[in-house]
Structures are given as structure tokens and as C-alpha cells.
N, C-alpha and C. Protein backbone atom coordinates (compact mmCIF):
# COMPACT_ATOMS: atom_id res chain seq x y z
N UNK A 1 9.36 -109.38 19.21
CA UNK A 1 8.12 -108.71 18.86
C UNK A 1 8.35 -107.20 18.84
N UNK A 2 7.49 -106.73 17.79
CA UNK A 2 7.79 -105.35 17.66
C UNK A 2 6.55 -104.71 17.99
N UNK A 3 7.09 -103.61 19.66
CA UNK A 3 6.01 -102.80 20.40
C UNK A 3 5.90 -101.68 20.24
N UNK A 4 6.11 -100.88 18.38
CA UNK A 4 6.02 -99.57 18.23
C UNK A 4 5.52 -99.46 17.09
N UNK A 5 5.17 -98.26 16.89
CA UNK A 5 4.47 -97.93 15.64
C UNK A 5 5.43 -96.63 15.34
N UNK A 6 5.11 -96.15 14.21
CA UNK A 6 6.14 -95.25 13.58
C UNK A 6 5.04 -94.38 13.01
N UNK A 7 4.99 -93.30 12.67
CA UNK A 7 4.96 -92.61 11.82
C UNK A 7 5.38 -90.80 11.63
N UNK A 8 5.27 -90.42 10.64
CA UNK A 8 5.86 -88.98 10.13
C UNK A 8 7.04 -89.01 11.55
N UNK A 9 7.99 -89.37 11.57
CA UNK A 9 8.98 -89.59 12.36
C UNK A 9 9.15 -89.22 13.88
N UNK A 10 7.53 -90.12 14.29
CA UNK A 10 7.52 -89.90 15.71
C UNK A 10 7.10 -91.98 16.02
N UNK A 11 7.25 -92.03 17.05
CA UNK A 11 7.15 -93.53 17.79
C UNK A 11 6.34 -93.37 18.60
N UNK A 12 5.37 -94.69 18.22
CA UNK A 12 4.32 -94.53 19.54
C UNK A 12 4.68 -96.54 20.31
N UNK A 13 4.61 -96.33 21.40
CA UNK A 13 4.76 -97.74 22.33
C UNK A 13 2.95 -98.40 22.07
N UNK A 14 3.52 -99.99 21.91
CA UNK A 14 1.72 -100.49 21.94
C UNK A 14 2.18 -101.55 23.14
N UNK A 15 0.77 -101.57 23.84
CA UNK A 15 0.47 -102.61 24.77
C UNK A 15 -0.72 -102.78 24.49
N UNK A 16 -1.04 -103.91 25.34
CA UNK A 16 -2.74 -104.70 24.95
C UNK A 16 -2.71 -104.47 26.85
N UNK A 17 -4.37 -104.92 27.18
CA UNK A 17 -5.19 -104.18 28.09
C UNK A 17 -5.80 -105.56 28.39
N UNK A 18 -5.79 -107.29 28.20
CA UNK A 18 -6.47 -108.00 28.55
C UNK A 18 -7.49 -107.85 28.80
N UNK A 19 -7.78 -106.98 30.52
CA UNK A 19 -8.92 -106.77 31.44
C UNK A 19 -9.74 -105.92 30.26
N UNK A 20 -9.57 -105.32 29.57
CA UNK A 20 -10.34 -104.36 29.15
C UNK A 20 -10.30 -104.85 27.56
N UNK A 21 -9.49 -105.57 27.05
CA UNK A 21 -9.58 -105.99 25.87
C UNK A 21 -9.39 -104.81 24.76
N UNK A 22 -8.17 -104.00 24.90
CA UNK A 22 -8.14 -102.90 24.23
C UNK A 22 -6.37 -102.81 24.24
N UNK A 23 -6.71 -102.34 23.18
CA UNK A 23 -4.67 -101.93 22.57
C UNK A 23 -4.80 -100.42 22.92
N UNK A 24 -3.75 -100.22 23.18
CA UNK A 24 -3.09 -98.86 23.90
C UNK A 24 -1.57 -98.15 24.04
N UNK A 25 -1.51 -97.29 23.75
CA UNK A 25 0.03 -96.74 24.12
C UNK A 25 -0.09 -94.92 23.84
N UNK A 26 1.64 -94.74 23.38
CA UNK A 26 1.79 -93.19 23.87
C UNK A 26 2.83 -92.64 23.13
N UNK A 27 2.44 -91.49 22.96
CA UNK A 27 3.83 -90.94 21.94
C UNK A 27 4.96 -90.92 22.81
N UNK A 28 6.15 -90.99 22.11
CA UNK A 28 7.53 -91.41 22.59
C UNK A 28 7.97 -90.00 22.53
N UNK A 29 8.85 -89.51 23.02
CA UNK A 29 10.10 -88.58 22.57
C UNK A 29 8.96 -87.16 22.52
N UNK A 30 8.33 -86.77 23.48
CA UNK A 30 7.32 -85.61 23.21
C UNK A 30 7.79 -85.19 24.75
N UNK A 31 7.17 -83.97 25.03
CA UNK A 31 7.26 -83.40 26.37
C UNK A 31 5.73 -83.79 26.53
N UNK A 32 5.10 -83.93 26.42
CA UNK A 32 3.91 -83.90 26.52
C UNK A 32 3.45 -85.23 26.86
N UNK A 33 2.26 -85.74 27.69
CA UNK A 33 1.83 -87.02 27.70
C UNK A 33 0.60 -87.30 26.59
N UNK A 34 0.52 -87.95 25.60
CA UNK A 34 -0.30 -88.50 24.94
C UNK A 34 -0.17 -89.56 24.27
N UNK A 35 -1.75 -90.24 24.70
CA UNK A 35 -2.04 -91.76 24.86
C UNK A 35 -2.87 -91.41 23.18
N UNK A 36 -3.00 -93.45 23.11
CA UNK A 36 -3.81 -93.51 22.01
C UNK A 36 -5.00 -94.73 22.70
N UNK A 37 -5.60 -95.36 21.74
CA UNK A 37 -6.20 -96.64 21.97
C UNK A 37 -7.03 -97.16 20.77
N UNK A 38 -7.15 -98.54 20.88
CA UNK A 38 -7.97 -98.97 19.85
C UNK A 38 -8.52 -100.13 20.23
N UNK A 39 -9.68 -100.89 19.72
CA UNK A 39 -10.22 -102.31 19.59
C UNK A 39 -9.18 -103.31 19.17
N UNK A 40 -9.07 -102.27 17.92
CA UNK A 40 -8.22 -103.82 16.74
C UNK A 40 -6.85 -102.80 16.61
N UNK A 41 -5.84 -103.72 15.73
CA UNK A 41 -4.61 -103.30 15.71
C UNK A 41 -5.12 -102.18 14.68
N UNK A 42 -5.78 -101.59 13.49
CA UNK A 42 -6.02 -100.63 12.55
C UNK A 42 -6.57 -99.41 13.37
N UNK A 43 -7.69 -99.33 14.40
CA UNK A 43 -7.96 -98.52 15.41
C UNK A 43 -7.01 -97.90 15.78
N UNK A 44 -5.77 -98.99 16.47
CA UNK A 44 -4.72 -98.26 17.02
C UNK A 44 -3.84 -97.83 16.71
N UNK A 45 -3.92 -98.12 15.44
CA UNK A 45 -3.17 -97.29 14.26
C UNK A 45 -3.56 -96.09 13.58
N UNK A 46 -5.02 -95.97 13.57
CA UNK A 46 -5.64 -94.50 13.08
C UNK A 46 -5.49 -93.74 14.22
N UNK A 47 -5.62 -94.22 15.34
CA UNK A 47 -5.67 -93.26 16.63
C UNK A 47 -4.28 -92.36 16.58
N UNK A 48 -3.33 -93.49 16.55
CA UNK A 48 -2.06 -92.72 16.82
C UNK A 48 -1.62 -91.73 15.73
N UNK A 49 -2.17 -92.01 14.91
CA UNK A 49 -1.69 -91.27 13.36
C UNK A 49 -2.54 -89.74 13.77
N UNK A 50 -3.57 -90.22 13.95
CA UNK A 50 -4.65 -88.72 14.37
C UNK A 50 -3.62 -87.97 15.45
N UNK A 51 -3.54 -88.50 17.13
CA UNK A 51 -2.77 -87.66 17.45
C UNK A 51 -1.60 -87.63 17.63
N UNK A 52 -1.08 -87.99 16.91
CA UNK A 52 0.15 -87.35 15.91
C UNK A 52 0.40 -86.23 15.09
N UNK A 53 -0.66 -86.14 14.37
CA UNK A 53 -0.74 -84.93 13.60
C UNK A 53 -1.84 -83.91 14.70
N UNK A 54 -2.59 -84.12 15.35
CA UNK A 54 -2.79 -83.25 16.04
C UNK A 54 -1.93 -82.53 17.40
N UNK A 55 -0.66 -83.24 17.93
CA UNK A 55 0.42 -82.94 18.41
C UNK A 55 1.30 -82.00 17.60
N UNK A 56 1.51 -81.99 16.14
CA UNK A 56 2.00 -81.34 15.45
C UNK A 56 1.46 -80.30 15.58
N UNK A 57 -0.22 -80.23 14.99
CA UNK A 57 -0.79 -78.84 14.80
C UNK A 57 -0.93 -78.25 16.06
N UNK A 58 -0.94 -78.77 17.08
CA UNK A 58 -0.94 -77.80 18.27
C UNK A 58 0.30 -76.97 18.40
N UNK A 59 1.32 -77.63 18.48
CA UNK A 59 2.64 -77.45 19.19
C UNK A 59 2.98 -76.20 17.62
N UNK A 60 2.73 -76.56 16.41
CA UNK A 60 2.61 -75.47 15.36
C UNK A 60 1.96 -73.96 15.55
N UNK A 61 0.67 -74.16 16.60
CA UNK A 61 0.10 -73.20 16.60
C UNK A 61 0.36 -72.42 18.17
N UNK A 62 0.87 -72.88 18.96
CA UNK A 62 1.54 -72.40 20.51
C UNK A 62 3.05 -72.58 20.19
N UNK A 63 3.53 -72.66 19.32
CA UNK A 63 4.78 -72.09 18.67
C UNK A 63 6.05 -72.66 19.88
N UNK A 64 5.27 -73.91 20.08
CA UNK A 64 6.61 -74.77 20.52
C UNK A 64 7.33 -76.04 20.14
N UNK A 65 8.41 -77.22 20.72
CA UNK A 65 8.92 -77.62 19.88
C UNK A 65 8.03 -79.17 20.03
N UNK A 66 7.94 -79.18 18.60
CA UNK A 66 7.42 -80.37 18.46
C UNK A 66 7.88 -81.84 18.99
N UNK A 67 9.12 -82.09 19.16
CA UNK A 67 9.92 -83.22 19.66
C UNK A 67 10.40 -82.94 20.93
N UNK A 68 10.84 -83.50 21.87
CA UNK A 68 11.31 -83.39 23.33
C UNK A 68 13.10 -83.16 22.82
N UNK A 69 13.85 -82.19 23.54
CA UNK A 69 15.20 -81.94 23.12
C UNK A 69 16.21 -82.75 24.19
N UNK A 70 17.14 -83.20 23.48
CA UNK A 70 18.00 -83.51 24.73
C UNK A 70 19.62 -82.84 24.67
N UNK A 71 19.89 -83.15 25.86
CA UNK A 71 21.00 -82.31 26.48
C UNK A 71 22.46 -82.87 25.77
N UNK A 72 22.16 -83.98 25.93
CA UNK A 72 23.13 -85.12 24.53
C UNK A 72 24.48 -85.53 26.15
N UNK A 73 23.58 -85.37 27.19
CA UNK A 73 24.72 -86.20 28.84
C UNK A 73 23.86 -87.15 29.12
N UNK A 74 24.03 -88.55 29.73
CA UNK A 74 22.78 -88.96 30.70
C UNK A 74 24.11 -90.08 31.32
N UNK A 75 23.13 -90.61 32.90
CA UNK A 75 23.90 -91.43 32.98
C UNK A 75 23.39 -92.79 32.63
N UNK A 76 24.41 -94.01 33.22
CA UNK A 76 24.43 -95.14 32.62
C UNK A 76 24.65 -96.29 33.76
N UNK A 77 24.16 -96.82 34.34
CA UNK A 77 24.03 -97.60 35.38
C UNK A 77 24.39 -99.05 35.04
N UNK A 78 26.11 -99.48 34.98
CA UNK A 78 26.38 -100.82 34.80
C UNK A 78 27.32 -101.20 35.80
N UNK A 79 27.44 -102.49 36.08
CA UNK A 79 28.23 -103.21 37.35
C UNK A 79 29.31 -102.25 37.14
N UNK A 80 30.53 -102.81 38.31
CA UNK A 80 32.23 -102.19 38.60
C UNK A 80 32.97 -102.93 37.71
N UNK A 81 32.58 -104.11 37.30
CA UNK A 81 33.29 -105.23 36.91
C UNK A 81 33.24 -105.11 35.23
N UNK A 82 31.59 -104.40 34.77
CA UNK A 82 32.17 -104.28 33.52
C UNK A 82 32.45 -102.65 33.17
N UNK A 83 32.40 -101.60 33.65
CA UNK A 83 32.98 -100.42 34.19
C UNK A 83 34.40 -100.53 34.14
N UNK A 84 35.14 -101.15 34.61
CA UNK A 84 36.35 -101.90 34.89
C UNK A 84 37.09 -101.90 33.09
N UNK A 85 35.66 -102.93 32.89
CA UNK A 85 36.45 -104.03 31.24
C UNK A 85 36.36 -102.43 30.94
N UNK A 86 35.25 -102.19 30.65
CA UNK A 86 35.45 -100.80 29.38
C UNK A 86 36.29 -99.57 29.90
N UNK A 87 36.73 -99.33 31.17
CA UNK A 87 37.90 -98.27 30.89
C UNK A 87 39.05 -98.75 30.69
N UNK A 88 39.17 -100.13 30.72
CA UNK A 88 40.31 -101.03 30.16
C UNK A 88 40.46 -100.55 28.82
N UNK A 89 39.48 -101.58 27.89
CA UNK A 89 39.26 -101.44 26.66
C UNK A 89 39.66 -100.24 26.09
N UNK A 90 38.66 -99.08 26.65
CA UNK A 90 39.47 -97.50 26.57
C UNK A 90 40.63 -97.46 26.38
N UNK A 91 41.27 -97.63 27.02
CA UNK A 91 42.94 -97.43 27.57
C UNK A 91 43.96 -97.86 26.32
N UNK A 92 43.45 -99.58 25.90
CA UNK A 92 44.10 -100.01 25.27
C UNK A 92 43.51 -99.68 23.58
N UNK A 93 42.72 -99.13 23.52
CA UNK A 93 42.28 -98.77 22.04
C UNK A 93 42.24 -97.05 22.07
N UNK A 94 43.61 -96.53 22.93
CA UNK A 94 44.02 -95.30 23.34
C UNK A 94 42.91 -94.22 22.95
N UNK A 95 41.79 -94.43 23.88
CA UNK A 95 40.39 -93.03 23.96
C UNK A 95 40.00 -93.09 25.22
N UNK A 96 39.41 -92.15 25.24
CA UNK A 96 38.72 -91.76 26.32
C UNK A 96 37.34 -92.58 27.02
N UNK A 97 37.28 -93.29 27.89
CA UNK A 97 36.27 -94.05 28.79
C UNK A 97 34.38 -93.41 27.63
N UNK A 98 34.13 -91.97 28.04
CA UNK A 98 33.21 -91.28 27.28
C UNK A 98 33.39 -92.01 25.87
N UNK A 99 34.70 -91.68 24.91
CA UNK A 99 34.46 -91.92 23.01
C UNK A 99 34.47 -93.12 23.14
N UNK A 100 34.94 -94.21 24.17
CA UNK A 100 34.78 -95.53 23.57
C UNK A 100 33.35 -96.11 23.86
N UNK A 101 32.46 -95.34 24.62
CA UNK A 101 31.33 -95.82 25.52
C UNK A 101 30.34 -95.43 24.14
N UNK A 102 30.58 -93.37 23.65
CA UNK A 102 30.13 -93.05 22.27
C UNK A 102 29.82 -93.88 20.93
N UNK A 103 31.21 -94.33 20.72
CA UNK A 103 31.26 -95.28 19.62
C UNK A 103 30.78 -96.63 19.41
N UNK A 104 30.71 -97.23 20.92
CA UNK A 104 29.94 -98.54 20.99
C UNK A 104 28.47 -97.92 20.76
N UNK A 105 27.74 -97.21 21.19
CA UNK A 105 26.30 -96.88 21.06
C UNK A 105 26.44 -96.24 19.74
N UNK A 106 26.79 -95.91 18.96
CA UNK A 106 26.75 -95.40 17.61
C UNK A 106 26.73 -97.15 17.01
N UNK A 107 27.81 -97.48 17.38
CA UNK A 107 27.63 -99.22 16.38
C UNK A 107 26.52 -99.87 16.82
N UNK A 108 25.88 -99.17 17.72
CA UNK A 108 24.50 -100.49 17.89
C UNK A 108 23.49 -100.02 17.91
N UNK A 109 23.22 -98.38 17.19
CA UNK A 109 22.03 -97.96 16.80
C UNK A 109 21.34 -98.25 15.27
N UNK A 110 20.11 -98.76 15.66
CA UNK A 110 19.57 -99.36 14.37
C UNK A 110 18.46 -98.07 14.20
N UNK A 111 18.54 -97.32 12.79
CA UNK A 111 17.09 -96.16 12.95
C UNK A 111 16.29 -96.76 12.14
N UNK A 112 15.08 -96.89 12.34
CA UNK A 112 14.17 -97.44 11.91
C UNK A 112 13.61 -96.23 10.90
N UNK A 113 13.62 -96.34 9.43
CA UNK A 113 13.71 -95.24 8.48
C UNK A 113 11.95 -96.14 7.99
């Protein structure tokens, strides 16, 4: 199942609300916290589109950056055992632990255009 919405090349997360009977979520990749909501799935689709573009025009008019930046380091929290396989793997496909860890996440990014 697909829990995002897209548009002008920002992502918003959807969840549903049972108790309250309402769809809901939040822009992705922003410094900023902002939620949306709706009744029906079209609600929660105009909502997010609205502030979306009103995230734009703000951050346009206080002359900051519209998207959250990253540092392009983070870490990565996997067992010893497969830590292990992949500085193996490294070794024997002669790179570095980092370019072979790089290149696997490059082959398994899908961008949703």
C-alpha cells in the first residue's frame, strides 16, 4: 500500500484516524512541522496541496530554504554478522566498506517522478 502523496516535488505521509474517522498526515523532508487532514481521500488531497504551496510562499517570503538540507553522513544500525558480510563483500569487490554500502543504496533507490 501506498502511504504518500506527492506533489510539486514534496511528499506528504497519509494515515487514517479510526477514532475520529479522519485521514491525516505531514509534509516530509521540511524543517518545519506541518500536518494536513481530510474526511475523504480528495479533502486530503486538497489540504496537502494547499499547504504545500503555502509552505512554499512562506519560506519564499522569510527568505528561507524551502526543503530540509542534509549533511549527505548518517548512521546505519545493522547486526555484526551482516556488518561482517558487507565489509567482506567490500574487500572482495576491492572498495571501500562506505562505496560499497553507497552503491547498494543508489541500486535500490526508486524516485517517484
Amino acid at each position: 500500500m501506498n502511504n504518500i502523496l506527492t506533489y510539486n516535488g514534496f511528499i506528504g505521509s497519509v494515515h487514517f484516524s479510526a477514532e475520529d474517522n479522519v485521514f491525516f498526515g505531514k509534509i516530509e523532508e521540511i524543517n518545519d512541522l506541518i500536518t494536513f487532514e481530510g474526511s475523504t481521500v480528495q479533502e486530503l488531497k486538497d489540504a496537502f496541496y494547499f499547504m504545500v504551496d503555502e509552505h512554499i510562499k512562506d519560506c519564499k517570503s522569510d527568505n528561507i530554504p524551502v526543503k530540509k538540507s542534509y549533511k549527505g553522513t548518517f548512521n546505519v544500525r545493522i547486526t555484526p554478522e551482516l556488518h561482517r558480510k558487507a565489509a567482506v563483500s567490500a574487500k572482495m569487490h576491492g572498495t571501500t566498506l562506505n562505496n560499497f554500502v553507497k552503491k547498494a543504496i543508489e541500486n535500490s533507490i526508486e524516485y517517484a517522478h
